[in-house]
Protein backbone atom coordinates (compact mmCIF):
# COMPACT_ATOMS: atom_id res chain seq x y z
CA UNK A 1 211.78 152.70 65.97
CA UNK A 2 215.49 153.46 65.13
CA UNK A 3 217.46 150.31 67.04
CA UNK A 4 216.52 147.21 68.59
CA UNK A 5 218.98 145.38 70.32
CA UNK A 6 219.71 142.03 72.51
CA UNK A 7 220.66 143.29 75.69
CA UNK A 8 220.84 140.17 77.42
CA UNK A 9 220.26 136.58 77.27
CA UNK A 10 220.82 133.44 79.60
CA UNK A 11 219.84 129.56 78.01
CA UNK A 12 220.04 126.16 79.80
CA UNK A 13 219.13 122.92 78.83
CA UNK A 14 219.54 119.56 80.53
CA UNK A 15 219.31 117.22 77.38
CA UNK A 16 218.89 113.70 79.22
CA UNK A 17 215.32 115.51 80.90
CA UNK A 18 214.64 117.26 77.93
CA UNK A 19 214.76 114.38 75.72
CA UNK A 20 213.01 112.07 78.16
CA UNK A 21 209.94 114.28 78.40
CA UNK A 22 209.82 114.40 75.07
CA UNK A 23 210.04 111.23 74.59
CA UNK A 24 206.61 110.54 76.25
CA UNK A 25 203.46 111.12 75.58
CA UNK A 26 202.25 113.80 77.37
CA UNK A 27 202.93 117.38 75.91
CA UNK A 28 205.22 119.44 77.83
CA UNK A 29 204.41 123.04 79.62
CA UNK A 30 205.35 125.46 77.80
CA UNK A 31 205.83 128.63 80.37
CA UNK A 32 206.05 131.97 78.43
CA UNK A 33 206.64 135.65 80.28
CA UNK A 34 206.94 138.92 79.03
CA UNK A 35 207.10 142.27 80.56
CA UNK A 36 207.48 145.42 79.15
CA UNK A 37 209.24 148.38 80.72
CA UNK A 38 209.91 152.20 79.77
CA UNK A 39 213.34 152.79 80.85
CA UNK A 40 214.62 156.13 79.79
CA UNK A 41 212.60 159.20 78.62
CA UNK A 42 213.79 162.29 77.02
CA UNK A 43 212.98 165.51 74.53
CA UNK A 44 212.65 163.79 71.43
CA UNK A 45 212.60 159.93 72.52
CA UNK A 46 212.12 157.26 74.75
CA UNK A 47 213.93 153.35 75.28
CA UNK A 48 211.91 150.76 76.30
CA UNK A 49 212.82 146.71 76.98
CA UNK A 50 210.76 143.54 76.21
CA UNK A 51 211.52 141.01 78.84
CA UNK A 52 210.74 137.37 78.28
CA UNK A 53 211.10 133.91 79.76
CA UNK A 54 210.70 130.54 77.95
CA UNK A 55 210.52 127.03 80.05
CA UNK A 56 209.27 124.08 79.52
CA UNK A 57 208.93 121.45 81.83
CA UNK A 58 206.89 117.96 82.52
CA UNK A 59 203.82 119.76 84.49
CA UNK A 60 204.38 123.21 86.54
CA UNK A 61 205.28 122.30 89.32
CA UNK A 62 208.93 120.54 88.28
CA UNK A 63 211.76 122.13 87.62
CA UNK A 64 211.96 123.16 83.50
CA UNK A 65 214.95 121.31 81.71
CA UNK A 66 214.75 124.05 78.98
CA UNK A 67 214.80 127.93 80.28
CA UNK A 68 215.47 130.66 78.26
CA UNK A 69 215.15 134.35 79.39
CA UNK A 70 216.51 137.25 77.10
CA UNK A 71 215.91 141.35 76.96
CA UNK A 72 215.51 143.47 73.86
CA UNK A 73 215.77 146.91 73.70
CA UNK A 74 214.32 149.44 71.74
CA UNK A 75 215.14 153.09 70.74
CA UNK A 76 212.05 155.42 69.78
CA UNK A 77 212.15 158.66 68.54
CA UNK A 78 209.03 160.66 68.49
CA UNK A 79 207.53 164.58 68.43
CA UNK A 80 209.16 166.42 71.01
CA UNK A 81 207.88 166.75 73.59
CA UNK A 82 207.67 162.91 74.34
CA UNK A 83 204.74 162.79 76.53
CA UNK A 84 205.34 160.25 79.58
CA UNK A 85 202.00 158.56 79.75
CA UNK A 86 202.03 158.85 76.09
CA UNK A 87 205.03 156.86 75.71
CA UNK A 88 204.16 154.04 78.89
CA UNK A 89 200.76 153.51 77.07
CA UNK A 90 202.47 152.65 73.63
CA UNK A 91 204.95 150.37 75.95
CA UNK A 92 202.81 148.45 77.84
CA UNK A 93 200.31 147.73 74.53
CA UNK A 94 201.63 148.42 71.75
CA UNK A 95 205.80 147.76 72.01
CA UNK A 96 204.61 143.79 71.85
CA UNK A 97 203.54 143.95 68.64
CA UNK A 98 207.12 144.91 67.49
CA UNK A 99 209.45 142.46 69.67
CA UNK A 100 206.73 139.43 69.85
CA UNK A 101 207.67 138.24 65.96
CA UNK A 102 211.72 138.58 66.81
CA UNK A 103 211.35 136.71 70.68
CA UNK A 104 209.90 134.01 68.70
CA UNK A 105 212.54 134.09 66.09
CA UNK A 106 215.13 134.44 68.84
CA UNK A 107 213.75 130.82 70.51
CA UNK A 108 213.82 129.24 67.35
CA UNK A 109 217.64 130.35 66.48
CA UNK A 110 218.40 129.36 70.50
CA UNK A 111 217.07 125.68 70.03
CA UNK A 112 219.38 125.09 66.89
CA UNK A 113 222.26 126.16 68.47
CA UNK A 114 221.18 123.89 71.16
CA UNK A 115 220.78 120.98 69.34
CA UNK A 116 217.33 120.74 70.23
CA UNK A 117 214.00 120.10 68.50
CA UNK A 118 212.14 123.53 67.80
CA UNK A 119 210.39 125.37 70.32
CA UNK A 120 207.70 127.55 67.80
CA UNK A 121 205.81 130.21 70.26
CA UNK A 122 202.44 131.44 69.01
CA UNK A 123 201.50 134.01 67.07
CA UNK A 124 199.28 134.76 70.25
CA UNK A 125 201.57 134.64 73.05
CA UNK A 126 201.74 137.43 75.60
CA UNK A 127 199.27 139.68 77.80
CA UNK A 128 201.51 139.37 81.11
């Protein structure tokens, strides 16, 4: 891997719903996505995004007061010739291993500059 990078990232968070789920006592649903795409192939490399969604809400059918959905991409270089199917398998099961430890990092940092309590992922999250 030679760069990973935040390409994008949206947040919301209504506080007042937030804080009122929380505040009972039924856990919320946690909602986590991720997707995996090969976007660009060439002689000696490939780029590749990790796309992921955080919500939680009071039960799965309401409307989440906390949504988070941000896109990191990745720079490989590897033996020329990169080998397409080569390069989609390592994406779709291996690339999670790499951006799975920073997405959760990335939802922690998110919730503090939110001013709201911790959302901690998993170590096991994934397998969209």
């Amino acid at each position: 891997m030679i760069d990973l990078s935040l390409k994008s990232c949206y947040a919301s968070v209504d506080s007042g719903a937030l804080f009122s789920m929380l505040s009972k006592d039924k856990s919320p649903v946690r909602a986590f996505r991720d997707e995996y795409i090969l976007t660009e192939i060439g002689q000696k490399h490939f780029e590749a995004e990790g796309r992921f969604t955080v919500a939680e809400s009071a039960n799965p059918d309401s409307a989440p007061p906390l949504k988070m959905e941000f896109v990191f991409e990745v720079h490989m270089h590897a033996t020329a010739p990169v080998c397409k199917e080569g390069a989609e398998r390592f994406v779709k099961s291996e690339l999670r291993l790499l951006l799975i430890p920073h997405a959760r990092q990335f939802v922690l940092n998110m919730c503090g500059q939110m001013g709201i309590p911790p959302v901690v992922l998993p170590l096991a999250v994934g397998g969209s």
